[in-house]
PDB file of N, CA and C in Angstrom:
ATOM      1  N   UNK A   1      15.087 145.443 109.452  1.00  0.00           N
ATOM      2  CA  UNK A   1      16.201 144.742 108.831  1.00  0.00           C
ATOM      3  C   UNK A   1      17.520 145.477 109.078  1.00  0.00           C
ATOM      4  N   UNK A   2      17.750 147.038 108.964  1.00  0.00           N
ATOM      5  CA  UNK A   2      18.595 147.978 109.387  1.00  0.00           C
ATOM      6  C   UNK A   2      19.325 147.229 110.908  1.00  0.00           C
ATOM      7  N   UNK A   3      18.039 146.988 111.739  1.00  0.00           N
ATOM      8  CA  UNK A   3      19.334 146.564 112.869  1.00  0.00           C
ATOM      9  C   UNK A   3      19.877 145.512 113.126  1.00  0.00           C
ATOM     10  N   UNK A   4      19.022 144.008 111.942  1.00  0.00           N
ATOM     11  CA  UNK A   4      19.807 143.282 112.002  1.00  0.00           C
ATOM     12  C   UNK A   4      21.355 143.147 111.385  1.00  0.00           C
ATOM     13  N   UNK A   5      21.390 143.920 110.331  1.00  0.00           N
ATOM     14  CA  UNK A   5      22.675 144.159 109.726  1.00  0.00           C
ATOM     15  C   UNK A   5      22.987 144.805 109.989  1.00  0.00           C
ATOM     16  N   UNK A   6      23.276 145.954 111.132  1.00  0.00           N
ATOM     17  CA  UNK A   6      24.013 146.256 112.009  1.00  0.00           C
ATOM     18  C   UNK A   6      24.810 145.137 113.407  1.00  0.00           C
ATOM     19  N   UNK A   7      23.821 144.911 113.730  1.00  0.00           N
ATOM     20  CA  UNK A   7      24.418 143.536 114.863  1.00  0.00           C
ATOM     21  C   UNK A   7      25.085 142.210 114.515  1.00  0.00           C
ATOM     22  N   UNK A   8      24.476 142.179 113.016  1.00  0.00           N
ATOM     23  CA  UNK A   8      25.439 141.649 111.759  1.00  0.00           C
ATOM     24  C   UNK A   8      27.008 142.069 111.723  1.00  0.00           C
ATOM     25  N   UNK A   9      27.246 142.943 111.177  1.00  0.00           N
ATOM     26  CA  UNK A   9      28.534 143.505 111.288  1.00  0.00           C
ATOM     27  C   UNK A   9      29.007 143.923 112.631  1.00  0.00           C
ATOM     28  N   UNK A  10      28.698 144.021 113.693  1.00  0.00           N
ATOM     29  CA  UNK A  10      29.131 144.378 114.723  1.00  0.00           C
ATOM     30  C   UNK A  10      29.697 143.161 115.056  1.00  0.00           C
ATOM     31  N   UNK A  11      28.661 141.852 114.977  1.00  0.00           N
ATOM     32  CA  UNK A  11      29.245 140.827 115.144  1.00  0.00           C
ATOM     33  C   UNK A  11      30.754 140.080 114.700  1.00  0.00           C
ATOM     34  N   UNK A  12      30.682 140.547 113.299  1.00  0.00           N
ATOM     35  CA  UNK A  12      31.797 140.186 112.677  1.00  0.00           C
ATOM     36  C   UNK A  12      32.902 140.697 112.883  1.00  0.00           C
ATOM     37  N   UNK A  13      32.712 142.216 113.419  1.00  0.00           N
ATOM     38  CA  UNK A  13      33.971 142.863 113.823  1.00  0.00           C
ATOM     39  C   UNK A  13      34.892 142.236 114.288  1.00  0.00           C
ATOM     40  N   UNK A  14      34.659 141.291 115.045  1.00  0.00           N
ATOM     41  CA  UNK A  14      35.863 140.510 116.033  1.00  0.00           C
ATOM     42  C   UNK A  14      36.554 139.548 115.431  1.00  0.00           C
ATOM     43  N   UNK A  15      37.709 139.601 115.522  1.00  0.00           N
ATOM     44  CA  UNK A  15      38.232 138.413 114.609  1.00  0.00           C
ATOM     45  C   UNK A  15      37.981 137.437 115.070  1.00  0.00           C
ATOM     46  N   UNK A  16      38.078 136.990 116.535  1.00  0.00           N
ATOM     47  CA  UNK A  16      37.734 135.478 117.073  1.00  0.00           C
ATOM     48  C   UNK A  16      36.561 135.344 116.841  1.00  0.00           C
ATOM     49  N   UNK A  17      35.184 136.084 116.907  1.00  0.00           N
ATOM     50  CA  UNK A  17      33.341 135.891 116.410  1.00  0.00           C
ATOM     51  C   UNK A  17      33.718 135.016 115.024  1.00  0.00           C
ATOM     52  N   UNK A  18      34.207 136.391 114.266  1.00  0.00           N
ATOM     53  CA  UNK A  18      34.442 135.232 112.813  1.00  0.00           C
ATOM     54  C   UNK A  18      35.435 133.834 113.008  1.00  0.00           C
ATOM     55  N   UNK A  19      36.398 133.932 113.844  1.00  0.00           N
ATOM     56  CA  UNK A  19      36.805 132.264 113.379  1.00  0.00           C
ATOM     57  C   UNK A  19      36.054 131.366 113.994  1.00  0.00           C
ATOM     58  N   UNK A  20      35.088 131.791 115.197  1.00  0.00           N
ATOM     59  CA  UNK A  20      34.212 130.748 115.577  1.00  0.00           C
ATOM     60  C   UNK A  20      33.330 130.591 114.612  1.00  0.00           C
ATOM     61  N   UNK A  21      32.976 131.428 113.884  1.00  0.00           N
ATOM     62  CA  UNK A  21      31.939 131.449 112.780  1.00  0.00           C
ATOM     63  C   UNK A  21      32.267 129.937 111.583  1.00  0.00           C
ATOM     64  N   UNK A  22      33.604 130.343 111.396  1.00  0.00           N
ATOM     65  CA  UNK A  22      34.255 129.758 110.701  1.00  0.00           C
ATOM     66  C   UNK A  22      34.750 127.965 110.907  1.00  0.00           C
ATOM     67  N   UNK A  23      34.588 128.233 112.096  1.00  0.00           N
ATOM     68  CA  UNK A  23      34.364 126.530 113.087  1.00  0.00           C
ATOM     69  C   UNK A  23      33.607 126.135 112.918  1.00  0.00           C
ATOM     70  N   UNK A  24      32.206 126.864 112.790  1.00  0.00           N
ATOM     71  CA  UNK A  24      30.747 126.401 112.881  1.00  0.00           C
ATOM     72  C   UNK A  24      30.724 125.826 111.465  1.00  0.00           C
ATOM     73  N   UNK A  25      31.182 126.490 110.459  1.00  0.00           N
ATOM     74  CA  UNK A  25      31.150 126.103 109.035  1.00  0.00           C
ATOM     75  C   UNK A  25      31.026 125.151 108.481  1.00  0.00           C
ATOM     76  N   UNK A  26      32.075 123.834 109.484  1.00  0.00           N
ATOM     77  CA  UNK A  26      32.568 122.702 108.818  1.00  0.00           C
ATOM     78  C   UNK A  26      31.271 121.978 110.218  1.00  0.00           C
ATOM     79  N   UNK A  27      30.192 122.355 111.114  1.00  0.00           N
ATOM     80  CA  UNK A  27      29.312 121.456 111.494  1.00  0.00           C
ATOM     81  C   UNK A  27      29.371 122.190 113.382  1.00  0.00           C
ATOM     82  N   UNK A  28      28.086 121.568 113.597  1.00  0.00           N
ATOM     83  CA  UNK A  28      27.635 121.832 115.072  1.00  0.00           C
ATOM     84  C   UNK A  28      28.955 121.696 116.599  1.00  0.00           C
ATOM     85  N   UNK A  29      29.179 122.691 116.872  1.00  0.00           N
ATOM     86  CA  UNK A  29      30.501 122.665 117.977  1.00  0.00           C
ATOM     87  C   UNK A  29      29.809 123.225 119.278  1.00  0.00           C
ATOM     88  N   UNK A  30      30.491 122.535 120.507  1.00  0.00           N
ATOM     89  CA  UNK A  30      29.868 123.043 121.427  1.00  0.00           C
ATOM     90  C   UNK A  30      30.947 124.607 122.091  1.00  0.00           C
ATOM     91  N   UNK A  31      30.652 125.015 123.274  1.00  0.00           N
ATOM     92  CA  UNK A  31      31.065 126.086 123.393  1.00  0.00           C
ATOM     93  C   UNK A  31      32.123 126.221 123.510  1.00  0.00           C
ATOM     94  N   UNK A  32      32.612 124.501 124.342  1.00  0.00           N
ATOM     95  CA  UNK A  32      34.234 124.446 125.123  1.00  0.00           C
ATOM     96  C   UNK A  32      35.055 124.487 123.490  1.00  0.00           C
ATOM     97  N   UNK A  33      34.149 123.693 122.478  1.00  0.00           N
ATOM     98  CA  UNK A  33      35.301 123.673 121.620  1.00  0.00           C
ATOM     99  C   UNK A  33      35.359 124.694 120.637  1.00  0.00           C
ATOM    100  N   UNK A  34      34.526 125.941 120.849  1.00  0.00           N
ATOM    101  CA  UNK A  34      35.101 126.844 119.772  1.00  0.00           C
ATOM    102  C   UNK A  34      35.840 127.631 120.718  1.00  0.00           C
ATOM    103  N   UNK A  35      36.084 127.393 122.199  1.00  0.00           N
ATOM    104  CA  UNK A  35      37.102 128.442 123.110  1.00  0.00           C
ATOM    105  C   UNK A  35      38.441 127.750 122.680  1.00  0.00           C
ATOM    106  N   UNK A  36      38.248 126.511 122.495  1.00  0.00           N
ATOM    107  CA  UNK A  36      39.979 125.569 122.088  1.00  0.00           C
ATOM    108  C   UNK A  36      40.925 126.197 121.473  1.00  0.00           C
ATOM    109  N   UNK A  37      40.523 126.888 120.130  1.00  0.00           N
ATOM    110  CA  UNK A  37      41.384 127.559 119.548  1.00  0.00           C
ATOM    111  C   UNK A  37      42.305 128.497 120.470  1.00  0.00           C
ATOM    112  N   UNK A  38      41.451 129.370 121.166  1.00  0.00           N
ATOM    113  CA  UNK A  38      41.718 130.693 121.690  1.00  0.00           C
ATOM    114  C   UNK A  38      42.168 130.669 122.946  1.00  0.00           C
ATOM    115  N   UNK A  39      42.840 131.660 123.584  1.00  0.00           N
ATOM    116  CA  UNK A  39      43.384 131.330 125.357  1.00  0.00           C
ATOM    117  C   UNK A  39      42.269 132.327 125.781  1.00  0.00           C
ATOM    118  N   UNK A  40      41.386 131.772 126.022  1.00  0.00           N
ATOM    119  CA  UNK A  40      40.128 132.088 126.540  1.00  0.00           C
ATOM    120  C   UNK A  40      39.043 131.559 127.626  1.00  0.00           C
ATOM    121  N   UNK A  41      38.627 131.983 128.871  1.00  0.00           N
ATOM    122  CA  UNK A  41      37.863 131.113 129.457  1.00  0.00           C
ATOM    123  C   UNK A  41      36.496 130.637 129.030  1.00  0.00           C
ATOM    124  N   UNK A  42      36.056 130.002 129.397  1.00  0.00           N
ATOM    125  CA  UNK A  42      34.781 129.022 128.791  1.00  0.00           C
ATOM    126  C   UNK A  42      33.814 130.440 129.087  1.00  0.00           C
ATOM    127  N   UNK A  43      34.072 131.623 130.082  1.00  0.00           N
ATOM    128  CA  UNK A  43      32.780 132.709 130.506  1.00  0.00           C
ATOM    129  C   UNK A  43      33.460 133.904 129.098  1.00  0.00           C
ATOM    130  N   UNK A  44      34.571 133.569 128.744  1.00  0.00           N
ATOM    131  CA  UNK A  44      34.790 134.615 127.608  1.00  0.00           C
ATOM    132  C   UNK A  44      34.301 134.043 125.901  1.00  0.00           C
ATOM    133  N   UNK A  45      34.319 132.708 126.206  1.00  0.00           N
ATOM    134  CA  UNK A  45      33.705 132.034 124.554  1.00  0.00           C
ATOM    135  C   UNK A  45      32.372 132.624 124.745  1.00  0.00           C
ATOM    136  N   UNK A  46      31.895 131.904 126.061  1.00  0.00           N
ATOM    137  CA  UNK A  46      30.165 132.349 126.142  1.00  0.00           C
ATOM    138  C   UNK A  46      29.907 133.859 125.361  1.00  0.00           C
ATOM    139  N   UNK A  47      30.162 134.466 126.306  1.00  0.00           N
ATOM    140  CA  UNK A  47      30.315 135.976 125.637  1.00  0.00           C
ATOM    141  C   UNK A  47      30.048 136.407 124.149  1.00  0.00           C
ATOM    142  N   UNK A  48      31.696 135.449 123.594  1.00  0.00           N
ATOM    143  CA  UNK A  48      30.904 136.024 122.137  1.00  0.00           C
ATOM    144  C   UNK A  48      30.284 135.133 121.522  1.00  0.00           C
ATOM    145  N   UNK A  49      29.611 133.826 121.942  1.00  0.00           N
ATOM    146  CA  UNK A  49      28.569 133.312 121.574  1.00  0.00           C
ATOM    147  C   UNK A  49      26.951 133.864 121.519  1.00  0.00           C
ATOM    148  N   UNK A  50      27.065 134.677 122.677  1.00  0.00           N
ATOM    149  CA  UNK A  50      26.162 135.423 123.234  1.00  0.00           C
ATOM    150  C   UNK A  50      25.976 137.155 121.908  1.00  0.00           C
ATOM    151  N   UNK A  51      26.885 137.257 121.614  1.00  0.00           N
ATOM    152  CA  UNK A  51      26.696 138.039 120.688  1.00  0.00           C
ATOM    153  C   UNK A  51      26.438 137.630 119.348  1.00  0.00           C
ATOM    154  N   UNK A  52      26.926 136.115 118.950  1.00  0.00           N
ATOM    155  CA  UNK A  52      26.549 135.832 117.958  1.00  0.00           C
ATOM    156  C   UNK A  52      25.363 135.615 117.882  1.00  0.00           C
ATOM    157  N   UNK A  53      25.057 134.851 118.647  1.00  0.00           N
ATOM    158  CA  UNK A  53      23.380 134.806 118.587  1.00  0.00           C
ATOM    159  C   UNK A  53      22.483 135.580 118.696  1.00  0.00           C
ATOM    160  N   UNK A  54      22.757 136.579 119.260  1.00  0.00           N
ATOM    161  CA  UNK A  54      21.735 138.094 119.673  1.00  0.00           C
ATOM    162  C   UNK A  54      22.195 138.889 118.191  1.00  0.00           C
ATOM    163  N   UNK A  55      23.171 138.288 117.112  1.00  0.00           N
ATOM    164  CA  UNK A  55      22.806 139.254 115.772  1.00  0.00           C
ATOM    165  C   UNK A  55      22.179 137.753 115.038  1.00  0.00           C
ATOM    166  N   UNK A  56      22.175 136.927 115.502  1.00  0.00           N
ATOM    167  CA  UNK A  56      21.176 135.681 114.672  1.00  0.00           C
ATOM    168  C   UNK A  56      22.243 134.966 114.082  1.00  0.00           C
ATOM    169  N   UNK A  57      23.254 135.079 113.553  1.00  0.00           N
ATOM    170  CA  UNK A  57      24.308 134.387 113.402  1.00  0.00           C
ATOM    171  C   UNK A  57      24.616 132.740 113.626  1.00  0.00           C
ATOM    172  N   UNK A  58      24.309 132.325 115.063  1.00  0.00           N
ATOM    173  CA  UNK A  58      23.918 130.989 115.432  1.00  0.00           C
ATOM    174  C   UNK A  58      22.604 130.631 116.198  1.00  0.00           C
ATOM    175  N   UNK A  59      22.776 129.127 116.231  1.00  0.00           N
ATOM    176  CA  UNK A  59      21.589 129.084 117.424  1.00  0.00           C
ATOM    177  C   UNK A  59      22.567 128.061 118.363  1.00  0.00           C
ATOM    178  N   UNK A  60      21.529 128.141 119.562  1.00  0.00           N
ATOM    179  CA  UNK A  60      22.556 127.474 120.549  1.00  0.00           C
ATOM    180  C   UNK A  60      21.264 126.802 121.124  1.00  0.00           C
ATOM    181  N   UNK A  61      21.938 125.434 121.375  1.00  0.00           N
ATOM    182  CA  UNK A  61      20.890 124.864 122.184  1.00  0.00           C
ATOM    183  C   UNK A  61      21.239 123.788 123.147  1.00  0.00           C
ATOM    184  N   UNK A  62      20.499 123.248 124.267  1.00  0.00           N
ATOM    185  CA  UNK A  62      21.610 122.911 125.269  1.00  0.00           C
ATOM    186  C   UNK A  62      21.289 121.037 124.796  1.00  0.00           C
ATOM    187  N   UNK A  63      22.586 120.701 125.078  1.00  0.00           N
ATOM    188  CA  UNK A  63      22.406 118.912 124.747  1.00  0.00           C
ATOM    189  C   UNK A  63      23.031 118.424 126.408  1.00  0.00           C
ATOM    190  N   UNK A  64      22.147 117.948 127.365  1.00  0.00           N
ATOM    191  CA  UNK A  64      22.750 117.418 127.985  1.00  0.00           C
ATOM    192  C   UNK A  64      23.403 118.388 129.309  1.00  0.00           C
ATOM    193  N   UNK A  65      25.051 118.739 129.248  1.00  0.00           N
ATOM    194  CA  UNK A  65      25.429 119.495 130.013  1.00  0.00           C
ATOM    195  C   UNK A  65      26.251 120.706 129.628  1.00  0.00           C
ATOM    196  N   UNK A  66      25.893 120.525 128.103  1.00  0.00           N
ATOM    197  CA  UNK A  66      26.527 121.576 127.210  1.00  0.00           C
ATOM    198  C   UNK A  66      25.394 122.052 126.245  1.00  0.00           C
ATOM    199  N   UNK A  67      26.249 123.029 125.636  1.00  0.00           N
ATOM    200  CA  UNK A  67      25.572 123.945 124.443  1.00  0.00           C
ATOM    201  C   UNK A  67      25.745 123.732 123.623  1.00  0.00           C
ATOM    202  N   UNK A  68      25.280 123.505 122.303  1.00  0.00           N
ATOM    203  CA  UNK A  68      25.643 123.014 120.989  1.00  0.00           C
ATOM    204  C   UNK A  68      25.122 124.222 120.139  1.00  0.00           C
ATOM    205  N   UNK A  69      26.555 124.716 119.393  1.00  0.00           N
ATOM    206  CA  UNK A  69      25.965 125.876 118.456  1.00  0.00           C
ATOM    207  C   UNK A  69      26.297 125.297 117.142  1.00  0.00           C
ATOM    208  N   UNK A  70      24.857 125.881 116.522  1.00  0.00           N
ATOM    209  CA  UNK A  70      25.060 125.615 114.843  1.00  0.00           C
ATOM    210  C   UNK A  70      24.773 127.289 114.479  1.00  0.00           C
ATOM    211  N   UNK A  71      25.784 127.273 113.043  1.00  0.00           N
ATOM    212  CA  UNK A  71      25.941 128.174 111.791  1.00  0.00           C
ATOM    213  C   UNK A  71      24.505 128.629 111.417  1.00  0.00           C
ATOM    214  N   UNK A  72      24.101 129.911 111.716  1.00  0.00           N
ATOM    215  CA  UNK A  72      22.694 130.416 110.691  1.00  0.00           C
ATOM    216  C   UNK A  72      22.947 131.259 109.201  1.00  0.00           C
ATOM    217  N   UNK A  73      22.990 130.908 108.097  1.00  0.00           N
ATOM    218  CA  UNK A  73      23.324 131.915 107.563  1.00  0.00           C
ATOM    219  C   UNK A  73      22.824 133.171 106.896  1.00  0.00           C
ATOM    220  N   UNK A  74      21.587 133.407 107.143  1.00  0.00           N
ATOM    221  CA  UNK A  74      20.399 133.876 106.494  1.00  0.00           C
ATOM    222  C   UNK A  74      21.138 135.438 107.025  1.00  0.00           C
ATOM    223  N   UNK A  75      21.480 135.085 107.832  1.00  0.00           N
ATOM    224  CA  UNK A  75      21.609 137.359 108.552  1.00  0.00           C
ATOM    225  C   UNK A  75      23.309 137.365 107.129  1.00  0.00           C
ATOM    226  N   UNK A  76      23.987 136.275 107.261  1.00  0.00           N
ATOM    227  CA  UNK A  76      25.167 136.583 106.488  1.00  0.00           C
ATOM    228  C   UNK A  76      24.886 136.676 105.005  1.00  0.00           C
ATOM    229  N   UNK A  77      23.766 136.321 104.405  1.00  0.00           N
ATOM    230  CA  UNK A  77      22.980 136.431 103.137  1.00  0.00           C
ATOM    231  C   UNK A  77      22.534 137.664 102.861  1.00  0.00           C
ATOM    232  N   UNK A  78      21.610 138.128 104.193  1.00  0.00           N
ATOM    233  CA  UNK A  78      21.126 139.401 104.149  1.00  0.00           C
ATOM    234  C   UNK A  78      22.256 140.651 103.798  1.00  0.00           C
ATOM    235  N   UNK A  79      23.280 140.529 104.523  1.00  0.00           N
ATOM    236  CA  UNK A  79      24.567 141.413 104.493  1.00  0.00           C
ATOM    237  C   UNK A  79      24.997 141.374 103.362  1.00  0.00           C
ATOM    238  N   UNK A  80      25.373 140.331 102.846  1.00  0.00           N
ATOM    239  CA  UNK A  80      25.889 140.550 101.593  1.00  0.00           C
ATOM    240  C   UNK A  80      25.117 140.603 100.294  1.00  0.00           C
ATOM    241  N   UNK A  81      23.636 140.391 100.874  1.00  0.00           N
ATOM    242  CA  UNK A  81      22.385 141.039  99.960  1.00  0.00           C
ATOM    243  C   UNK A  81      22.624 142.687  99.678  1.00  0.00           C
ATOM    244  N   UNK A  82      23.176 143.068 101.136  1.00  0.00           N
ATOM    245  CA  UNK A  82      23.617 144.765 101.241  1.00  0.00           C
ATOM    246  C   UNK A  82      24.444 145.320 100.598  1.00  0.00           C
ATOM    247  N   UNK A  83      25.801 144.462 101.146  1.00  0.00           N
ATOM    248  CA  UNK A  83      26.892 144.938 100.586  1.00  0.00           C
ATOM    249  C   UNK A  83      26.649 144.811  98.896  1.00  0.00           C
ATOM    250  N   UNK A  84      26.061 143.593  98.349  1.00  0.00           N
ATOM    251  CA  UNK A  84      26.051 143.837  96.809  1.00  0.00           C
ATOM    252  C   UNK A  84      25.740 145.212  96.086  1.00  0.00           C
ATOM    253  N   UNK A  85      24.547 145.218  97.078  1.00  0.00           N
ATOM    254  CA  UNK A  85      23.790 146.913  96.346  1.00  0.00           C
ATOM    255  C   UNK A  85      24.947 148.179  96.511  1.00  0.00           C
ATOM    256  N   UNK A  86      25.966 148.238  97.050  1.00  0.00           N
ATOM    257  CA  UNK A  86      26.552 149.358  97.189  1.00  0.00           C
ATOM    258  C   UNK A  86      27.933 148.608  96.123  1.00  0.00           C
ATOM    259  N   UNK A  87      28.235 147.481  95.860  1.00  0.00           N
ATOM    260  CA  UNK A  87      28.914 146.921  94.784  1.00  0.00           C
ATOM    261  C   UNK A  87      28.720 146.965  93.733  1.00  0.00           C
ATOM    262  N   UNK A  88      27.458 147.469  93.184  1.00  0.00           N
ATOM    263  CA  UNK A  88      26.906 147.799  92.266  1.00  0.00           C
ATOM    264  C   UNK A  88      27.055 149.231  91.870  1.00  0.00           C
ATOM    265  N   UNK A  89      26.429 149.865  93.015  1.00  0.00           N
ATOM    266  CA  UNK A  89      26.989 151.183  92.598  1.00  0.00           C
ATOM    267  C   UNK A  89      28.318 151.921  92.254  1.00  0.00           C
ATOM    268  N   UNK A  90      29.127 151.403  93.018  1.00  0.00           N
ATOM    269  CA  UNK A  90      30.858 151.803  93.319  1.00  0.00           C
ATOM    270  C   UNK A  90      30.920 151.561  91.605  1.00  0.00           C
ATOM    271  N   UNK A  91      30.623 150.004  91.263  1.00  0.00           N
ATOM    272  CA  UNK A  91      31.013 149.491  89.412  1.00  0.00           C
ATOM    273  C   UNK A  91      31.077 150.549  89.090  1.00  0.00           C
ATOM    274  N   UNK A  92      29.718 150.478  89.031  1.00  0.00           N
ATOM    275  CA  UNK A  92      28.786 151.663  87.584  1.00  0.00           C
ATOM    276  C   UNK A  92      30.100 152.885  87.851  1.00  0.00           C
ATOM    277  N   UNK A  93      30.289 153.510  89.098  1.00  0.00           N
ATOM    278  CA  UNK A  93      30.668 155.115  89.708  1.00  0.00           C
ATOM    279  C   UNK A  93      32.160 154.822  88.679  1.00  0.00           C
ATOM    280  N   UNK A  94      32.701 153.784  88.792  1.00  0.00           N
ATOM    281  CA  UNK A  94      34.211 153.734  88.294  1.00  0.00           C
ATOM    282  C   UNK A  94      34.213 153.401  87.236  1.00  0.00           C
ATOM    283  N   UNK A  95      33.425 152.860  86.319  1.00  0.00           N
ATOM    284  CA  UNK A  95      33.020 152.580  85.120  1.00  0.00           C
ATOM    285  C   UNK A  95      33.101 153.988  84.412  1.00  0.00           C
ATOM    286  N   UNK A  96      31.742 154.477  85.075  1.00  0.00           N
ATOM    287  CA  UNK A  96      31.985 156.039  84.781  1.00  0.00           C
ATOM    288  C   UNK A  96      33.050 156.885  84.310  1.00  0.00           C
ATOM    289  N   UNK A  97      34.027 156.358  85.513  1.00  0.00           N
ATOM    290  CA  UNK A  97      35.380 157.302  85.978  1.00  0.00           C
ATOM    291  C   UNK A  97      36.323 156.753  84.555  1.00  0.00           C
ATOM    292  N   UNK A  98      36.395 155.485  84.489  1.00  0.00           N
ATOM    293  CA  UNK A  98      37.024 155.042  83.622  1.00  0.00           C
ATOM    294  C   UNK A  98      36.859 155.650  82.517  1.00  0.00           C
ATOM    295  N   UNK A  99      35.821 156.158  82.210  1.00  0.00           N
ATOM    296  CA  UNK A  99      35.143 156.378  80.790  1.00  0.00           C
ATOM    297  C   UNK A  99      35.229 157.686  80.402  1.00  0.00           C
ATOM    298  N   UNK A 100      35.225 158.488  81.602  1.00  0.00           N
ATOM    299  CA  UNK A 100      35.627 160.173  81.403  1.00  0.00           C
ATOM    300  C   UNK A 100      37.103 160.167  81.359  1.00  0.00           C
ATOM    301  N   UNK A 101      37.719 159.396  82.010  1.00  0.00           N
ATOM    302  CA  UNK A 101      39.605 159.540  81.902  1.00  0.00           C
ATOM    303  C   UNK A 101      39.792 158.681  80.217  1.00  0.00           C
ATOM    304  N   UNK A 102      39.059 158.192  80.037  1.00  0.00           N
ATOM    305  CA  UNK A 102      39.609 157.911  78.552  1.00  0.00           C
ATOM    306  C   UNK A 102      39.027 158.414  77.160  1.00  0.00           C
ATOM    307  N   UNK A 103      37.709 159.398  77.943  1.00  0.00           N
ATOM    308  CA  UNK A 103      37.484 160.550  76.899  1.00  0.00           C
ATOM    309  C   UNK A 103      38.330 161.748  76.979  1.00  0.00           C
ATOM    310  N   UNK A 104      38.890 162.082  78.155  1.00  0.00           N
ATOM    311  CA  UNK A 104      39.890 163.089  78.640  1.00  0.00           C
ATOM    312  C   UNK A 104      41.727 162.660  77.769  1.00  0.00           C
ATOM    313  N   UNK A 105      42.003 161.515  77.778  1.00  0.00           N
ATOM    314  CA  UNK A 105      43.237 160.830  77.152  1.00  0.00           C
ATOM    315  C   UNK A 105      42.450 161.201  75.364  1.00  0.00           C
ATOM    316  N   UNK A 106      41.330 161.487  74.881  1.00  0.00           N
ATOM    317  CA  UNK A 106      41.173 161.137  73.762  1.00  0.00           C
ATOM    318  C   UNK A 106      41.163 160.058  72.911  1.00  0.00           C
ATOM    319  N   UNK A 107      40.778 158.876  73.957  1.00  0.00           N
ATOM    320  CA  UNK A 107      40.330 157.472  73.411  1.00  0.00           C
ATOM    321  C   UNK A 107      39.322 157.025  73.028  1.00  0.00           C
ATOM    322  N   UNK A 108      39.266 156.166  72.215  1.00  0.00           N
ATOM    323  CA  UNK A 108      37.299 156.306  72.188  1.00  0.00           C
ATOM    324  C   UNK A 108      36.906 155.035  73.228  1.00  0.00           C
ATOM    325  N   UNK A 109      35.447 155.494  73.252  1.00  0.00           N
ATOM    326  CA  UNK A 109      35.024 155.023  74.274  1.00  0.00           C
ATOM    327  C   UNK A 109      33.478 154.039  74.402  1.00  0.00           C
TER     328      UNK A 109
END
């Protein structure tokens, strides 16, 4: 699971990965049209399609004479299955913090 949420976030790193991500959101787009946004050639969309899918992110499948990618969200579930657990901790850590700076002020607590 470690390396899917790594290739997870690697994925996301890119701002254009995420706004294609973000294309996919609103329904199934093929490749030419998540390059539309971007001044990009159809071999540079591929690309980071190609990364989205190799962290699981989409699936791509061919219709015809094109590719049709749909939204997966299960790896973006998993991640923020992750990120929660360390959201949890940080709380509690500053909760903490909060609680010693206002036994330190002489507040009760």
């Amino acid at each position: 699971m470690v390396e899917r949420i790594d290739a997870t976030f690697q994925a996301l790193a890119d701002p254009t990965r995420r706004a294609m991500l973000a294309h996919l959101a609103n329904g199934e787009r093929s490749i030419g049209e998540l390059a539309e946004p971007f001044t990009m050639s159809f071999a540079g969309a591929s690309k980071h399609v190609a990364t989205l899918e190799k962290a699981g992110l989409i699936e791509r499948r061919r219709q015809g004479r094109q590719y049709l990618c749909t939204l997966r969200v299960t790896p973006l579930a998993e991640a923020q299955a992750w990120l929660s657990q360390w959201e949890a901790l940080w709380t509690r850590r500053l909760d903490r913090l909060d609680s010693l700076i206002a036994i330190e002020k002489g507040e009760k607590v």
